[in-house]
N, C-alpha and C. Protein backbone atom coordinates (compact mmCIF):
# COMPACT_ATOMS: atom_id res chain seq x y z
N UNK A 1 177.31 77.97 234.15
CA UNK A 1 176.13 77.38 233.57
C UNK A 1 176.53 76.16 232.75
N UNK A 2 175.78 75.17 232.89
CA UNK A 2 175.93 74.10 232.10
C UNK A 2 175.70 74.12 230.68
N UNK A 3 176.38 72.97 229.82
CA UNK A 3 176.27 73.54 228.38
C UNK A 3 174.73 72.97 227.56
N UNK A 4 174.33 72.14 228.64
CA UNK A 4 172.56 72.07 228.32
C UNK A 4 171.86 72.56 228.69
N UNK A 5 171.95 73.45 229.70
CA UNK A 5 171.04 74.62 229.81
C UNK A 5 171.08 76.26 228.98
N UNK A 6 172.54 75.86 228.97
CA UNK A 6 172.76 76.93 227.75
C UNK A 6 172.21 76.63 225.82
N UNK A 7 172.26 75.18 225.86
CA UNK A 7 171.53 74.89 224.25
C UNK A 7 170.06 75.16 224.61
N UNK A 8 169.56 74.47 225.45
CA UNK A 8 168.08 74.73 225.93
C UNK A 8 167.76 76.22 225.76
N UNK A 9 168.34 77.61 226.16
CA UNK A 9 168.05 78.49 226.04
C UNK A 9 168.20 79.25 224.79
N UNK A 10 169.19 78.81 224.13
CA UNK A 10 169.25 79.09 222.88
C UNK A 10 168.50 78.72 221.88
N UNK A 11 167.88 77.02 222.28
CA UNK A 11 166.55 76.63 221.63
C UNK A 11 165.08 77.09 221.66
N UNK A 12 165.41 77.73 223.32
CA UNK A 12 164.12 78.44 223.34
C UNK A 12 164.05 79.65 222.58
N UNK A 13 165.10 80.74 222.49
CA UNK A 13 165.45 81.72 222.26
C UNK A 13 164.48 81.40 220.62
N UNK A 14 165.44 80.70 219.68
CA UNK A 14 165.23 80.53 218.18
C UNK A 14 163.48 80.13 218.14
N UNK A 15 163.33 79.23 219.43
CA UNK A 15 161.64 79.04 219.16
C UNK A 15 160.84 80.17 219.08
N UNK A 16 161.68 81.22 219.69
CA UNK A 16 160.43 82.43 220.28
C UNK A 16 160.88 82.87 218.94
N UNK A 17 161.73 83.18 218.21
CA UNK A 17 162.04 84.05 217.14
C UNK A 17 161.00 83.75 215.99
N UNK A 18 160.97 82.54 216.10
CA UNK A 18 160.43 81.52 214.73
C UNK A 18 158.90 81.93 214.77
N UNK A 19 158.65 81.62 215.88
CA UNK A 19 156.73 82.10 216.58
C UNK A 19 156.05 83.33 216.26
N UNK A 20 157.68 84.35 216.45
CA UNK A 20 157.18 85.59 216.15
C UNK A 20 157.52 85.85 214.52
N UNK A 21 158.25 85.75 214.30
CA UNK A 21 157.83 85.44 212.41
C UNK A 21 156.50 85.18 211.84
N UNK A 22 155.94 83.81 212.46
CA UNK A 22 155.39 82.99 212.11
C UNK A 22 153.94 83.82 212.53
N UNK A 23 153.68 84.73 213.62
CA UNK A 23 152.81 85.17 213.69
C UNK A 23 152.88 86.81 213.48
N UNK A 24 153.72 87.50 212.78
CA UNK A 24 153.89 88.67 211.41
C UNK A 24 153.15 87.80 210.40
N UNK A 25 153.46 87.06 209.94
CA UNK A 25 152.65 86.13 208.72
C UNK A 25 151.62 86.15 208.32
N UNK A 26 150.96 85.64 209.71
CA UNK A 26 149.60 85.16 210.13
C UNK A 26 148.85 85.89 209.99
N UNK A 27 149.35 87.57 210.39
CA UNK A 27 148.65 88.78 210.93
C UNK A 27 148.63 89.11 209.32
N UNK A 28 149.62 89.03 208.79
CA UNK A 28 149.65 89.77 206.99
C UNK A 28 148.52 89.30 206.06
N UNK A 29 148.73 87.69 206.50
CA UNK A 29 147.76 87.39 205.25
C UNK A 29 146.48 87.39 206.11
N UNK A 30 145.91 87.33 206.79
CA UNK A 30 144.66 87.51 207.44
C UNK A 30 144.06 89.06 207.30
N UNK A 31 145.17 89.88 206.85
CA UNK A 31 144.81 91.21 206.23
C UNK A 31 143.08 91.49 205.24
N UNK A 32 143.55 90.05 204.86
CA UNK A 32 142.31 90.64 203.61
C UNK A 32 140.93 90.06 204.03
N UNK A 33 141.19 89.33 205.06
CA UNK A 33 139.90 89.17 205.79
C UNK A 33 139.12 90.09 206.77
N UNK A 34 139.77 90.92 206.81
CA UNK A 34 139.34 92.62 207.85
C UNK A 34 138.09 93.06 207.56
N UNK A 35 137.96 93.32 205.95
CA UNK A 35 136.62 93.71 205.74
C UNK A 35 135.15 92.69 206.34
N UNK A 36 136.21 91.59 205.66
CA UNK A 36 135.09 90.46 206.37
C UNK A 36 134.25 90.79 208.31
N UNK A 37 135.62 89.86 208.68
CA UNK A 37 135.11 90.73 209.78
C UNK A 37 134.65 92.17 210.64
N UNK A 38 134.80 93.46 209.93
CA UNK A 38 134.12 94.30 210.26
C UNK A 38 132.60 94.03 210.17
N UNK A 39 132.44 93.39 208.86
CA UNK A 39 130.88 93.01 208.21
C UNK A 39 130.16 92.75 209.76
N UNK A 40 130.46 91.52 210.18
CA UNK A 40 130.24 90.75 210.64
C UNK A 40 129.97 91.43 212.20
N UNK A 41 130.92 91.77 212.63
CA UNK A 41 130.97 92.77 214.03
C UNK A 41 129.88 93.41 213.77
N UNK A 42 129.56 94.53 212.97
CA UNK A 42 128.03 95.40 212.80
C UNK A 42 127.06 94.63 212.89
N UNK A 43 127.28 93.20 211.80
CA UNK A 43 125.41 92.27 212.04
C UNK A 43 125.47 91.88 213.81
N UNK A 44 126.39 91.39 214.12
CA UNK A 44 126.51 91.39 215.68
C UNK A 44 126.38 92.21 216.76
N UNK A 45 126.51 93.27 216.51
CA UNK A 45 126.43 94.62 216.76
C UNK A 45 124.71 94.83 217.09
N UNK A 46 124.64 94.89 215.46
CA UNK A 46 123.24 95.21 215.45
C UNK A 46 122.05 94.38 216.02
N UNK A 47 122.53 92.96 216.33
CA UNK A 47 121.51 91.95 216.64
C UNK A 47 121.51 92.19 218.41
N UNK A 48 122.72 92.75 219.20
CA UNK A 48 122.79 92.99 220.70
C UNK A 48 122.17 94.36 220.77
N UNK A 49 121.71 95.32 219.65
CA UNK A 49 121.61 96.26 220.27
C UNK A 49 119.73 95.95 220.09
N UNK A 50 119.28 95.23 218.98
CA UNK A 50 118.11 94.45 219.13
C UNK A 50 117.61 94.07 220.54
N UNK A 51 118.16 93.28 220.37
CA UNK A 51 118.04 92.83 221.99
C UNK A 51 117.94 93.73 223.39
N UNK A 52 118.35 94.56 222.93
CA UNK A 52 118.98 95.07 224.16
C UNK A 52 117.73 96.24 224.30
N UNK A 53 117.29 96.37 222.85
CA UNK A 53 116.24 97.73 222.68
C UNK A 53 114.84 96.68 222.48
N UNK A 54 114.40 95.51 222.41
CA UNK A 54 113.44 94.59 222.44
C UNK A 54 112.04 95.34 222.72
N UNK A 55 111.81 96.43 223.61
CA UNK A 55 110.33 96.81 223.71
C UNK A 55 110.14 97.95 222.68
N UNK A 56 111.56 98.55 222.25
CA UNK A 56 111.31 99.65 221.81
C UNK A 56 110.83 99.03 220.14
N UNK A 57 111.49 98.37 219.72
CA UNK A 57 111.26 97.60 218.51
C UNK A 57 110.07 96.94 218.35
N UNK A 58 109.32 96.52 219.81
CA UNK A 58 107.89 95.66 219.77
C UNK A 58 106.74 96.94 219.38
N UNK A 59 107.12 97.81 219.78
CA UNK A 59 106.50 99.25 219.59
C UNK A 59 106.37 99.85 218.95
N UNK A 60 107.11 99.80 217.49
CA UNK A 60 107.71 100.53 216.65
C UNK A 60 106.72 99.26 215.57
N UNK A 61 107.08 97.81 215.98
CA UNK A 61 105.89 96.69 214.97
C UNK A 61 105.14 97.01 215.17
N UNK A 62 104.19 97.33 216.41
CA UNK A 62 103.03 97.16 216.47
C UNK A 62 102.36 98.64 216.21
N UNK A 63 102.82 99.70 215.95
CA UNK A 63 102.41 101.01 215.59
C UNK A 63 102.36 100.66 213.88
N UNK A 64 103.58 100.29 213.36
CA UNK A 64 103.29 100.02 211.89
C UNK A 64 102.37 98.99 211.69
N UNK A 65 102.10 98.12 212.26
CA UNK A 65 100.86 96.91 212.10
C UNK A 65 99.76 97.56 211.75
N UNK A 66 99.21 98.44 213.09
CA UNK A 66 98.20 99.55 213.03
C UNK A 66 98.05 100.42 212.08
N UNK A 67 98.89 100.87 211.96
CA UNK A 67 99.15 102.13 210.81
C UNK A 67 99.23 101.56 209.40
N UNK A 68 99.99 100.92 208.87
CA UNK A 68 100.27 100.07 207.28
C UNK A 68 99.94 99.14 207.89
N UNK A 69 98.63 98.46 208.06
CA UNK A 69 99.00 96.52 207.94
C UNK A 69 99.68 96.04 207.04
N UNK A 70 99.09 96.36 205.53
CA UNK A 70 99.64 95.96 204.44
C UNK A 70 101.22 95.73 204.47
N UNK A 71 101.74 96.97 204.39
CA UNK A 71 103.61 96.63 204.84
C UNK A 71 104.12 95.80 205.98
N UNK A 72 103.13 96.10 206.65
CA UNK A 72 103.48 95.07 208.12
C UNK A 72 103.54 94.25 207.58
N UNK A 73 102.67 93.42 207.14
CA UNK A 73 102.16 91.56 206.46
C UNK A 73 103.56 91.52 205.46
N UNK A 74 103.52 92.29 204.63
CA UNK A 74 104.97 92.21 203.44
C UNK A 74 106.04 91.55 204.69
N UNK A 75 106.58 92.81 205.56
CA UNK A 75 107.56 92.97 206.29
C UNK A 75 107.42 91.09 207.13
N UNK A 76 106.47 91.00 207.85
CA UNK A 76 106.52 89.58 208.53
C UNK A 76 106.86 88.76 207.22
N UNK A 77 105.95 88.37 206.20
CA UNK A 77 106.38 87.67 205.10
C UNK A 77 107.96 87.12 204.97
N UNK A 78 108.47 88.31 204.54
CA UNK A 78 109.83 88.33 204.57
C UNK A 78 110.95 88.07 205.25
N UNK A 79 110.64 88.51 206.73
CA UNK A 79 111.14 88.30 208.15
C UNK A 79 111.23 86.51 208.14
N UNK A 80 110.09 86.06 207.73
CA UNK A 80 109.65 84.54 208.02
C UNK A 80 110.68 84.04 207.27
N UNK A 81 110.62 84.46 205.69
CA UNK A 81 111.45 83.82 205.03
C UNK A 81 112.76 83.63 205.36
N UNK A 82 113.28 85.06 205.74
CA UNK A 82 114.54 85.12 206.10
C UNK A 82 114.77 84.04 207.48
N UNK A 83 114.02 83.59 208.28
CA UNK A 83 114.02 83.04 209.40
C UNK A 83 114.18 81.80 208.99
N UNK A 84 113.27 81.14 207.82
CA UNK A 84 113.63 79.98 207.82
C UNK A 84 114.64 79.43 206.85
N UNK A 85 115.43 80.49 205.81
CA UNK A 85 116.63 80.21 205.46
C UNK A 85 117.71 80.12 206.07
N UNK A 86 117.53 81.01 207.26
CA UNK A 86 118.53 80.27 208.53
C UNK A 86 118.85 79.76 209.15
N UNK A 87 117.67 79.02 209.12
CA UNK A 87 117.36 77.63 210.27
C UNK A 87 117.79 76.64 209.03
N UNK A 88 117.25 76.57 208.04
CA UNK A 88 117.29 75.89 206.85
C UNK A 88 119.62 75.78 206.57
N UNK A 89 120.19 76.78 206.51
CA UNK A 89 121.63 77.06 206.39
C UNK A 89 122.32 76.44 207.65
N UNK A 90 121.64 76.57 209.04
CA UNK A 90 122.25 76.26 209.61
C UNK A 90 122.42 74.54 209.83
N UNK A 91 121.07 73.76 209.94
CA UNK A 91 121.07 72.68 209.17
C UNK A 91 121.87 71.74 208.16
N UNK A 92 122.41 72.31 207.14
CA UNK A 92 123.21 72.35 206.58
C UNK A 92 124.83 72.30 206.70
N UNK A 93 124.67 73.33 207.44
CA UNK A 93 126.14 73.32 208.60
C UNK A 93 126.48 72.54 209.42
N UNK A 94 125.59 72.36 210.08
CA UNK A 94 125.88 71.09 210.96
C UNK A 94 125.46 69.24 210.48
């Protein structure tokens, strides 16, 4: 073997070593962001299983509409608000 294919491999060798250090690291301190993202997975979670259950939920409004308007009207109220602080945040973001 030639003696530049032999540094070459030895360079690769130390690159892979360094990478994998470098991503023990990565993985450590990103530790304390876990909770975070669990959070986050459930609101995601919960917004596909929305979706996914869409008539059963239209059914479930429109029985409480009937039944409590009053809470219904609160509940939309709120819904709205929350709707347009997100549109409003995301705005912002971009």
């Amino acid at each position: 073997m030639s003696p530049e294919l032999v540094e070459l491999a030895l360079r690769k060798q130390r690159l892979q070593i360094r990478s994998a250090d470098q991503r023990a690291a990565m993985i450590h301190h990103a530790q304390g962001f876990a909770p975070v993202f669990r959070g986050v997975d459930k609101v995601v979670d919960g917004v596909l299983w929305a979706r996914n259950n869409a008539p059963i939920l239209s059914g479930i409004g429109i029985f409480v509409l009937v039944a409590r308007p009053r809470a219904a009207i609160r509940w939309l109220r709120r819904g709205w608000m929350g709707w347009q602080l997100v549109r409003r945040a995301r705005n912002l973001v971009s």
